[in-house]
C-alpha atoms as a PDB file:
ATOM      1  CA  UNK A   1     114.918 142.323 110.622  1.00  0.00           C
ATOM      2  CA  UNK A   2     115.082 139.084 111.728  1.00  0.00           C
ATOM      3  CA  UNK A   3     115.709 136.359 109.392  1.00  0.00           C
ATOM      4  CA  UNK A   4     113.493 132.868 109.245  1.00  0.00           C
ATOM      5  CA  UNK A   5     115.172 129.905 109.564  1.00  0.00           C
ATOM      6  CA  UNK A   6     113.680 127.092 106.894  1.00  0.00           C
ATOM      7  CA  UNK A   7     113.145 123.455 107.490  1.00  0.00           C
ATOM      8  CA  UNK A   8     116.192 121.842 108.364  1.00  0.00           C
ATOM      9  CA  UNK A   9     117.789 124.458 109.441  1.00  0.00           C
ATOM     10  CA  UNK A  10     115.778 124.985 112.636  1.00  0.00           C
ATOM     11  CA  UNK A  11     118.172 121.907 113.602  1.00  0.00           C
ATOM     12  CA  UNK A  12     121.526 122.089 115.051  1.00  0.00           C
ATOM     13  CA  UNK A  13     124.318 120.751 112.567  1.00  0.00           C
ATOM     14  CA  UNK A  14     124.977 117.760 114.642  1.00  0.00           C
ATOM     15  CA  UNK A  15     121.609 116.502 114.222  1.00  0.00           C
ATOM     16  CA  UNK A  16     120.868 118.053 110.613  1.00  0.00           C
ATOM     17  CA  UNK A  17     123.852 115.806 109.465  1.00  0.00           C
ATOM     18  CA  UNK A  18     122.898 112.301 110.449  1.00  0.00           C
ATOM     19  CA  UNK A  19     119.222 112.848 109.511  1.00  0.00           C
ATOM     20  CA  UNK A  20     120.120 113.929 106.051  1.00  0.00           C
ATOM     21  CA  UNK A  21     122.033 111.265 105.368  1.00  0.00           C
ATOM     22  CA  UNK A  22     119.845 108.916 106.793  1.00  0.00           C
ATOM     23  CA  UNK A  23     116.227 110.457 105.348  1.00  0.00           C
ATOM     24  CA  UNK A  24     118.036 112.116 102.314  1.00  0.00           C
ATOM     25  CA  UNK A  25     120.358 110.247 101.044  1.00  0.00           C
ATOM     26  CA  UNK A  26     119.072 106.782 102.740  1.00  0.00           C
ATOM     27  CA  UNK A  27     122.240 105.691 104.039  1.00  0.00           C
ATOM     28  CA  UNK A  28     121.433 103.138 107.044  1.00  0.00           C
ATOM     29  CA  UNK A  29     122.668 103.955 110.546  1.00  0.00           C
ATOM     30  CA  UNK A  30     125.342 102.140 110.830  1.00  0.00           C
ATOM     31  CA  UNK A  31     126.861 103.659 107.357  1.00  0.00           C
ATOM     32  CA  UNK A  32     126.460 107.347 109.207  1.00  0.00           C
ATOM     33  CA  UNK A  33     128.132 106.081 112.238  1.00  0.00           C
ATOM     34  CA  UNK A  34     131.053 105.274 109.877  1.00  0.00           C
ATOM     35  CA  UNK A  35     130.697 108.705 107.350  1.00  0.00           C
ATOM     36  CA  UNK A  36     130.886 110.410 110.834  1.00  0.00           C
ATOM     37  CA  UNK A  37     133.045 107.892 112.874  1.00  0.00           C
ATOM     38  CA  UNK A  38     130.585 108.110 116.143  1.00  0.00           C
ATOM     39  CA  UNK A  39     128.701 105.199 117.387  1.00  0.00           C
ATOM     40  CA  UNK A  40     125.387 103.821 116.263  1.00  0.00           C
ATOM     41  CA  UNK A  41     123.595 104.810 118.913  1.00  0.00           C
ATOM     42  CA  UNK A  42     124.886 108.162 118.870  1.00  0.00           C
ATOM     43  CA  UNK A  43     123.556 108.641 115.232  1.00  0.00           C
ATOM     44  CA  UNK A  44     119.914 106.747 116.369  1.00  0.00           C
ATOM     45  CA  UNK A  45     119.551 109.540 119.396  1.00  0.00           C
ATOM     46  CA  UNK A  46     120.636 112.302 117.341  1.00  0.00           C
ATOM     47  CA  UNK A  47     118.677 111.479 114.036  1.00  0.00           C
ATOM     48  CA  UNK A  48     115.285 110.411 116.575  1.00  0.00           C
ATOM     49  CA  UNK A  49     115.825 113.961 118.112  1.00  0.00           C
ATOM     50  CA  UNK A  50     116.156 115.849 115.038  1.00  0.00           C
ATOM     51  CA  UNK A  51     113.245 114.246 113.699  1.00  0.00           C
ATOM     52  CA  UNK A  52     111.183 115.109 116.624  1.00  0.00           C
ATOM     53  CA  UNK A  53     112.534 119.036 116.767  1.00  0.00           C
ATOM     54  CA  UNK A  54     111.742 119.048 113.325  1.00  0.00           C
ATOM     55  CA  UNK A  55     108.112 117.728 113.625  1.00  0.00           C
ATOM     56  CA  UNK A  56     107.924 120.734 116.038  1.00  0.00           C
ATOM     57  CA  UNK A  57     109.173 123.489 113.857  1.00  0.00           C
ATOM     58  CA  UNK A  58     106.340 122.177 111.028  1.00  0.00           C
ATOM     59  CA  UNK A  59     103.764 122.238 114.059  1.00  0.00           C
ATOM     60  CA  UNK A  60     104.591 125.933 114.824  1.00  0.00           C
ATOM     61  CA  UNK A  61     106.516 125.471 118.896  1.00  0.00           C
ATOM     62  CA  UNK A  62     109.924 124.599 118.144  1.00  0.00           C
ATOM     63  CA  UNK A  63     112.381 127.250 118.718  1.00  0.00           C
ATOM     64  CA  UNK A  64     114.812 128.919 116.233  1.00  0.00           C
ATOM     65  CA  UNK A  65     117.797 126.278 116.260  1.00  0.00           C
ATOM     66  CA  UNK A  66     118.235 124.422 120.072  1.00  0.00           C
ATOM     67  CA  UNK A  67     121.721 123.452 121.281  1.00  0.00           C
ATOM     68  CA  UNK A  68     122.490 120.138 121.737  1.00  0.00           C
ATOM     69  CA  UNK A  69     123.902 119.697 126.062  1.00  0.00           C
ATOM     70  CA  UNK A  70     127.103 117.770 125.793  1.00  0.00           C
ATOM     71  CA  UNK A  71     126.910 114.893 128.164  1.00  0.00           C
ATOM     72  CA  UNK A  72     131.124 114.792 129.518  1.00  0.00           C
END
């Protein structure tokens, strides 16, 4: 059968990470940036999308676990 995904886990690791550690464990963004040794902004975006897939999954229309696009 297939298996339901739970809360945070709808959200793809790159974006579950900084928004635990800022929402979880209240570490401020520019302590993730150096946990995960990317830039600031890179953990604002990411933690500002997760929280909006994540307000989708509770509102029943996100999909099962989107992939980030790599911008090169």
């Amino acid at each position: 059968g297939v298996q339901r995904q739970h809360g945070v886990d709808v959200l793809a690791r790159l974006q579950r990470q900084p928004l635990l550690l800022v929402c979880v464990e209240q570490l401020s963004y520019a302590e993730v940036a150096e946990v995960l040794r990317i830039p600031v902004g890179t953990v604002m975006s990411r933690v500002c999308r997760g929280r909006a897939t994540l307000r989708r999954y509770l509102d029943g229309q996100a999909p099962a676990r989107t992939p980030l696009k790599r911008v090169v």
